[in-house]
Structure formats: structure tokens, C-alpha cells
PDB file of N, CA and C in Angstrom:
ATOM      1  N   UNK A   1       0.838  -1.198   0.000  1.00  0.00           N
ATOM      2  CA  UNK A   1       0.000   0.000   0.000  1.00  0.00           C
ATOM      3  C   UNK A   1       0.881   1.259   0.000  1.00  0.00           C
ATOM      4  N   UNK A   2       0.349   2.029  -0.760  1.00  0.00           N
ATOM      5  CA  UNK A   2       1.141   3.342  -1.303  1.00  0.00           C
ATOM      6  C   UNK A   2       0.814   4.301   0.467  1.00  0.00           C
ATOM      7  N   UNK A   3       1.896   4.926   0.617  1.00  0.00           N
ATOM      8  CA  UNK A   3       1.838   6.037   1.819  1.00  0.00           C
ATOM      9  C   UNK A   3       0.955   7.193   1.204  1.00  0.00           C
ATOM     10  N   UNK A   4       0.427   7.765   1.774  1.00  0.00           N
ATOM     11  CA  UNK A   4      -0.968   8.624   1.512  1.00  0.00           C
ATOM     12  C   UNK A   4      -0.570  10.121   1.791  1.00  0.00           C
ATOM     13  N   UNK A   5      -0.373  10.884   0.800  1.00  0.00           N
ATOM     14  CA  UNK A   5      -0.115  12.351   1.364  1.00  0.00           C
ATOM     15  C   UNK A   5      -0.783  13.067   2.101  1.00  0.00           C
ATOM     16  N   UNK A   6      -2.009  13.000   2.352  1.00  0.00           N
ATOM     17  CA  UNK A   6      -3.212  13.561   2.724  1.00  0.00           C
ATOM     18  C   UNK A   6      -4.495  12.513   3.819  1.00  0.00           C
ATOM     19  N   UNK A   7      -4.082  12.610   4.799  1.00  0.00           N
ATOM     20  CA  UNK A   7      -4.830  11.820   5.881  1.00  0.00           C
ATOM     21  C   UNK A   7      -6.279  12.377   5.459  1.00  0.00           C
ATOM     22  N   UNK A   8      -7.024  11.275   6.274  1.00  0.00           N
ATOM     23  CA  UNK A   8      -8.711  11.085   6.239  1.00  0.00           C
ATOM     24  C   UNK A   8      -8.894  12.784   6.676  1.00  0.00           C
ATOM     25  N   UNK A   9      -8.705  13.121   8.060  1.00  0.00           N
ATOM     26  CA  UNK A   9      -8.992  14.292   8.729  1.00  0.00           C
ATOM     27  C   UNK A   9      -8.764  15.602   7.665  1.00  0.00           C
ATOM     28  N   UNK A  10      -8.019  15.230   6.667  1.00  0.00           N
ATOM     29  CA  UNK A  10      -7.602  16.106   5.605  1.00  0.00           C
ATOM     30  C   UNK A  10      -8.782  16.555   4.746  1.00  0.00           C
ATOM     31  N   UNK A  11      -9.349  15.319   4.476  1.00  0.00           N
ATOM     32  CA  UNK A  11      -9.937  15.251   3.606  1.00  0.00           C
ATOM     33  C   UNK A  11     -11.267  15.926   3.604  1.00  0.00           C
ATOM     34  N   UNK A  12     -11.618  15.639   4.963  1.00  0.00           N
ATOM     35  CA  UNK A  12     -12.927  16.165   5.957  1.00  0.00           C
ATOM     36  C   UNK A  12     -12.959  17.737   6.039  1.00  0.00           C
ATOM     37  N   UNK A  13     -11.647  18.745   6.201  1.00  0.00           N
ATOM     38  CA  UNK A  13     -11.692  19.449   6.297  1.00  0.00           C
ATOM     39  C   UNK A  13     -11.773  20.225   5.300  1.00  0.00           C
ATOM     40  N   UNK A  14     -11.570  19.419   3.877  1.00  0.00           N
ATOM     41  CA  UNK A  14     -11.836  20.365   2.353  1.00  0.00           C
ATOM     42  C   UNK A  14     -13.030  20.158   2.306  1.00  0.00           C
ATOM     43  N   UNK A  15     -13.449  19.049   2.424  1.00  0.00           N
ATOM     44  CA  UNK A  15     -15.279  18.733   2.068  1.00  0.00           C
ATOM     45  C   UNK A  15     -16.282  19.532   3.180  1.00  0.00           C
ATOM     46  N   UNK A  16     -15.635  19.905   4.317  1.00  0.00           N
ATOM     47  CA  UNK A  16     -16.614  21.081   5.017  1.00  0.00           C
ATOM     48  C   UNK A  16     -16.125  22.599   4.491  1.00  0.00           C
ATOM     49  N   UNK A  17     -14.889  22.949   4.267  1.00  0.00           N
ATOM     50  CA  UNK A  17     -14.942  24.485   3.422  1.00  0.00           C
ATOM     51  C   UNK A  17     -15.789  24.353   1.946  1.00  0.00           C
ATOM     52  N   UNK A  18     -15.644  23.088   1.070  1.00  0.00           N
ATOM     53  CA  UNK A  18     -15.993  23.218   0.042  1.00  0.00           C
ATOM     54  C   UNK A  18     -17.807  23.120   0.396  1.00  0.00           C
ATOM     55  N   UNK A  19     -18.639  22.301   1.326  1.00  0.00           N
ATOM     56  CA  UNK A  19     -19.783  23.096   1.552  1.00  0.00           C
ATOM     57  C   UNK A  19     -20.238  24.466   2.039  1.00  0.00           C
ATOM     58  N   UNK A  20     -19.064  24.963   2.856  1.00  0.00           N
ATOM     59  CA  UNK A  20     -19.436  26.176   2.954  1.00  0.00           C
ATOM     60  C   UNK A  20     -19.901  27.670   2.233  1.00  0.00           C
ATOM     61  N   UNK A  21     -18.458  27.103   1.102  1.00  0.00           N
ATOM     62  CA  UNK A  21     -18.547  27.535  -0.055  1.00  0.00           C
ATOM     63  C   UNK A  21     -19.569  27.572  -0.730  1.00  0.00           C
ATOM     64  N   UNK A  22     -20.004  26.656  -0.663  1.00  0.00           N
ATOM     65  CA  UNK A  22     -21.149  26.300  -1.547  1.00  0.00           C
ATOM     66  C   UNK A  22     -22.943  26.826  -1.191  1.00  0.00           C
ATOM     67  N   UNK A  23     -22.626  27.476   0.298  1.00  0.00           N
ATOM     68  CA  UNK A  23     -23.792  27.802   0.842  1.00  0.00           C
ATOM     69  C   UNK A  23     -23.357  29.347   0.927  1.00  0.00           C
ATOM     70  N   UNK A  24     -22.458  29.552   0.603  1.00  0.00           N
ATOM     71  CA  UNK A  24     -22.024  31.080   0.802  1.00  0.00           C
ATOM     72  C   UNK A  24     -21.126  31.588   1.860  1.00  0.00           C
ATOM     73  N   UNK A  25     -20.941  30.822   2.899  1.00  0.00           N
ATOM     74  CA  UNK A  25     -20.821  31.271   4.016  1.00  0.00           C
ATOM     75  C   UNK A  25     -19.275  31.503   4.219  1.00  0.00           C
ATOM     76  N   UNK A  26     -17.912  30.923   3.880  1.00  0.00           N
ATOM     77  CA  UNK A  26     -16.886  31.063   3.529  1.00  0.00           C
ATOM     78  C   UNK A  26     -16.480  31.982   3.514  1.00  0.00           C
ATOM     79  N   UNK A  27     -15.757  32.576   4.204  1.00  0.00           N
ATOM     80  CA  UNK A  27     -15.038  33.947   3.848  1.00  0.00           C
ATOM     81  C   UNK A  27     -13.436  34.003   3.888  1.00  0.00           C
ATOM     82  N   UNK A  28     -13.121  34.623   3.584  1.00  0.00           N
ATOM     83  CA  UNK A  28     -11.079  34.985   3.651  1.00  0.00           C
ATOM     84  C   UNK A  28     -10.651  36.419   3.853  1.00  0.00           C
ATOM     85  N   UNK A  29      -9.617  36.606   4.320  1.00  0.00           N
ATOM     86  CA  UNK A  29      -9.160  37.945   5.010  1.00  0.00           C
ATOM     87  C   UNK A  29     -10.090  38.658   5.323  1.00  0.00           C
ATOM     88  N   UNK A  30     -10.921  39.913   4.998  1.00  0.00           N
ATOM     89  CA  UNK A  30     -11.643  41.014   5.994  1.00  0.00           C
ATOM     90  C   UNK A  30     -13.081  40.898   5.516  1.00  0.00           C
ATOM     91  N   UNK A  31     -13.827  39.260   5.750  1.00  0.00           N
ATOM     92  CA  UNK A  31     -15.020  39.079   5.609  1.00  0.00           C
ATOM     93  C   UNK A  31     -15.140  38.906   4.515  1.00  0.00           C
ATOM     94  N   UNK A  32     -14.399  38.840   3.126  1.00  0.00           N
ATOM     95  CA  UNK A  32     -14.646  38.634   1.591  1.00  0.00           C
ATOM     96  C   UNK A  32     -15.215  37.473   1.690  1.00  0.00           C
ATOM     97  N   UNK A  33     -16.187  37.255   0.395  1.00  0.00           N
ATOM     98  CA  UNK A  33     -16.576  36.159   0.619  1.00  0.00           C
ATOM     99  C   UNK A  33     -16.108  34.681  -0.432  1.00  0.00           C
ATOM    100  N   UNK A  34     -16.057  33.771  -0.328  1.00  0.00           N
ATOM    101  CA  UNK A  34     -14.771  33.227  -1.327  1.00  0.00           C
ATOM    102  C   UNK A  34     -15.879  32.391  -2.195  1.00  0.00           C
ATOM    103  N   UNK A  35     -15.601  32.433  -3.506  1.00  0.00           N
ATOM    104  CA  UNK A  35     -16.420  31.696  -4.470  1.00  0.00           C
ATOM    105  C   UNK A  35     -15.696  30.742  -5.180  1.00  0.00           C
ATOM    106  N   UNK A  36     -13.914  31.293  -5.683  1.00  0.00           N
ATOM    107  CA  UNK A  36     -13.643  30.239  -6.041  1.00  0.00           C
ATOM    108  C   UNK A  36     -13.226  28.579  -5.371  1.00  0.00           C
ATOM    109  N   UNK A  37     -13.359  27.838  -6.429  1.00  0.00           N
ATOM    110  CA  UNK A  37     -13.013  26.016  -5.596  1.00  0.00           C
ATOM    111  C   UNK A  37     -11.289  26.157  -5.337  1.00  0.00           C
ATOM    112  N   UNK A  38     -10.820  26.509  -5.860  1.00  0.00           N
ATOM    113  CA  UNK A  38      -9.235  26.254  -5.195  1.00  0.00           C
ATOM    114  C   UNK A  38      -8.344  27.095  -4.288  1.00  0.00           C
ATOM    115  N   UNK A  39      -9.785  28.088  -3.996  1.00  0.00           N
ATOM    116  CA  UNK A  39      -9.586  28.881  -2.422  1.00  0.00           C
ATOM    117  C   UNK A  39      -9.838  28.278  -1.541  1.00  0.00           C
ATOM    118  N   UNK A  40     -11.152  27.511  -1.928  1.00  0.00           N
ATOM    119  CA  UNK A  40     -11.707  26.640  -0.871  1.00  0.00           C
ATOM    120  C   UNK A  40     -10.951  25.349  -0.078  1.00  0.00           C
ATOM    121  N   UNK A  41     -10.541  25.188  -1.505  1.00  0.00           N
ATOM    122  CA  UNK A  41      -9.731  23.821  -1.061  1.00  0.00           C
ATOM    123  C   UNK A  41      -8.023  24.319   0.135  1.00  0.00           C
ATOM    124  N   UNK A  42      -7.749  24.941  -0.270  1.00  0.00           N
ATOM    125  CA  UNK A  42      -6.371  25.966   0.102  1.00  0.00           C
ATOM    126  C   UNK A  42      -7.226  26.257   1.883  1.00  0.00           C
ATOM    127  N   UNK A  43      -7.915  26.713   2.060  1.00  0.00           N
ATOM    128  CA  UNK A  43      -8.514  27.015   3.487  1.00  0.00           C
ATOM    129  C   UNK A  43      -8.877  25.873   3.882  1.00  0.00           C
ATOM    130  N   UNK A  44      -9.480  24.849   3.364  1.00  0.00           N
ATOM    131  CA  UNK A  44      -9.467  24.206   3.964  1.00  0.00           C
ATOM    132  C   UNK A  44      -8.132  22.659   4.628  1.00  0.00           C
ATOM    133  N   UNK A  45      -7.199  23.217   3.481  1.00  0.00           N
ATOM    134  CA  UNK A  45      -5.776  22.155   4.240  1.00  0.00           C
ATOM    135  C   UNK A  45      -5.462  23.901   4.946  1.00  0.00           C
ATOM    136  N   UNK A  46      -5.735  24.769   4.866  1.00  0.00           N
ATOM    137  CA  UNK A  46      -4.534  25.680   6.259  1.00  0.00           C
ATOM    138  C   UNK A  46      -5.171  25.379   7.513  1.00  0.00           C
ATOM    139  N   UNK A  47      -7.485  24.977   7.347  1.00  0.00           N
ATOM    140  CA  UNK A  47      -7.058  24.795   9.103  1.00  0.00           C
ATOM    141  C   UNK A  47      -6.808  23.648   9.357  1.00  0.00           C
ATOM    142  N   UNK A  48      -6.846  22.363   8.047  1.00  0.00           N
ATOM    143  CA  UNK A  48      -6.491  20.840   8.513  1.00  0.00           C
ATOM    144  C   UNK A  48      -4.873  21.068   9.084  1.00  0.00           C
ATOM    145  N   UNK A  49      -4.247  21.869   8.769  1.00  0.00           N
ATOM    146  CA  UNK A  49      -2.916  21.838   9.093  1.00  0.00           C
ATOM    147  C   UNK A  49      -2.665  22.647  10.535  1.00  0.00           C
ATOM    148  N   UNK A  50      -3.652  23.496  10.970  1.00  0.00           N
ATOM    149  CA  UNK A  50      -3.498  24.081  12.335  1.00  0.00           C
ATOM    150  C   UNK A  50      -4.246  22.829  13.048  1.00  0.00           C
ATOM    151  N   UNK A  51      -5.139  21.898  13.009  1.00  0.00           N
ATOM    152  CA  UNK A  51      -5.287  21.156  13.905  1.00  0.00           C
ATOM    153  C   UNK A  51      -4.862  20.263  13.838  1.00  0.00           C
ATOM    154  N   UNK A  52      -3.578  20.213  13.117  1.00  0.00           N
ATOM    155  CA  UNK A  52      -2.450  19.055  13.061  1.00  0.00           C
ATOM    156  C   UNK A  52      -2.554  17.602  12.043  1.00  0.00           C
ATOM    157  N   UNK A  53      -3.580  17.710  11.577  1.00  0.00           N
ATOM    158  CA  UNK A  53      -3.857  16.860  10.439  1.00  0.00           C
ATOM    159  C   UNK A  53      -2.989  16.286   9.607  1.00  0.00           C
ATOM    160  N   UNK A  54      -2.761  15.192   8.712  1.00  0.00           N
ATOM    161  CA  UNK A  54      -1.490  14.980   7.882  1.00  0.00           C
ATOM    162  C   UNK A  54      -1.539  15.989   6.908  1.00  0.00           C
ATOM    163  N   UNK A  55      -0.958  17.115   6.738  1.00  0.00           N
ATOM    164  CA  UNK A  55      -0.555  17.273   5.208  1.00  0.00           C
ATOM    165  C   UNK A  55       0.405  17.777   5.208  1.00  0.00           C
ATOM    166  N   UNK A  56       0.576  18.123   3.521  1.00  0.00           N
ATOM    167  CA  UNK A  56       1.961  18.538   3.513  1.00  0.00           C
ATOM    168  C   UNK A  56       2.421  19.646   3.812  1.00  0.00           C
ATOM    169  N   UNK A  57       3.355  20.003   4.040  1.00  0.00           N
ATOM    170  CA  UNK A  57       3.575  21.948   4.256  1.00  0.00           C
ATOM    171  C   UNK A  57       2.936  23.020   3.248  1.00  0.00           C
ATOM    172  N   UNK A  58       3.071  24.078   3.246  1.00  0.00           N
ATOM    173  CA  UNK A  58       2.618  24.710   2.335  1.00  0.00           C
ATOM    174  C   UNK A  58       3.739  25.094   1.723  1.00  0.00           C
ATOM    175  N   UNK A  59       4.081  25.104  -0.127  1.00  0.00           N
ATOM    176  CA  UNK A  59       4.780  25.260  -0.414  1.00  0.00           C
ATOM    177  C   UNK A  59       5.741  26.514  -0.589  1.00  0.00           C
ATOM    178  N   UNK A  60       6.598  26.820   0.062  1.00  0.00           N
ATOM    179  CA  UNK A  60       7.653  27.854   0.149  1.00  0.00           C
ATOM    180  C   UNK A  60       7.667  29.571  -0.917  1.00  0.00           C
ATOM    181  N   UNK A  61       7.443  28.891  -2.019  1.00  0.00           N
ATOM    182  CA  UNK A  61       7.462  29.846  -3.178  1.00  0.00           C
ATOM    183  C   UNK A  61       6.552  30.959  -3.783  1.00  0.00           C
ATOM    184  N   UNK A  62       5.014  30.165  -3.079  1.00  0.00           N
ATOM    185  CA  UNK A  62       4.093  30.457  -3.456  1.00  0.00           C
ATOM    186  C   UNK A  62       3.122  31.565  -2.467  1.00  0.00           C
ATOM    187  N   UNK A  63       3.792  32.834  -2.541  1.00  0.00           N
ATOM    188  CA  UNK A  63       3.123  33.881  -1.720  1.00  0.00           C
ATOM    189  C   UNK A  63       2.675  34.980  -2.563  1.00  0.00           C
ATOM    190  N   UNK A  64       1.975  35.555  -2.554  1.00  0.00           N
ATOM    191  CA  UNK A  64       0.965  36.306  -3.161  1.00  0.00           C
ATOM    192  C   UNK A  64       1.737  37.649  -3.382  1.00  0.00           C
ATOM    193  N   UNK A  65       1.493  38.569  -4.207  1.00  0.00           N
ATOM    194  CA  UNK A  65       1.989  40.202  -4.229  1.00  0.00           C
ATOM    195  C   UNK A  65       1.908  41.034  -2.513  1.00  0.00           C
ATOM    196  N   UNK A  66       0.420  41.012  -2.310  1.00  0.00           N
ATOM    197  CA  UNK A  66       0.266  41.010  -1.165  1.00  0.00           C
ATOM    198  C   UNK A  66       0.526  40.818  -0.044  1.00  0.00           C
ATOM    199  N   UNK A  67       1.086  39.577   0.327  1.00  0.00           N
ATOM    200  CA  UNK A  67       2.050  39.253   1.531  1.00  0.00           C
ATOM    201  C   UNK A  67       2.872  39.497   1.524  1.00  0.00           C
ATOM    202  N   UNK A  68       3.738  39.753   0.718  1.00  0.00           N
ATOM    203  CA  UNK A  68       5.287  40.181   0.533  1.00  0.00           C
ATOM    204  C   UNK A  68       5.602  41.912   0.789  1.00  0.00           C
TER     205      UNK A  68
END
């Protein structure tokens, strides 16, 4: 059996942002409200990853105009 990048708890936590999303309720930085799917998915591994969940880090390179 192949090692799994992405634990169960992982998985749980995209499929509840991606309903949220889907009901509207989702938001990012100062109450915006988020519509696209690969925001959704992205929020939902940052809080699988604050409650310690398997995944992978977030990758190094990839920071926005904005944060910098």
C-alpha cells in the first residue's frame, strides 16, 4: 500500500470548506466572501494543518503580491 499524502482528517476538512462555499458562508481575510473552488480547497488544508492533520507543508514559493 502506497503512503498517503493527505490523511482522512484532511480530507474532511476540504469537504466542510468546500460546503461552505457552496452555501455562501466562507469567507477569507476582511469578511470577503470566497467563491472560487481552489480557495476553498487551500482554506481548507490551512485549518487541517493548524489542527495538526497529515498534510503537507505549504509550499515555500508560493506567496501572493500582497504578503510580501
Amino acid at each position: 500500500m502506497r503512503n498517503r499524502r493527505y490523511g482522512p482528517a484532511a480530507s474532511r476538512s476540504v469537504e466542510r470548506a468546500m460546503r461552505r462555499r457552496k452555501h455562501g458562508t466562507l469567507k477569507s481575510g476582511r469578511g470577503g466572501r470566497v467563491k472560487s473552488r481552489k480557495q476553498a480547497i487551500a482554506i481548507g488544508l490551512s485549518e487541517a494543518r493548524k489542527k495538526g492533520a497529515k498534510v503537507p507543508p505549504r509550499p515555500k514559493g508560493r506567496r501572493s503580491a500582497a504578503a510580501s
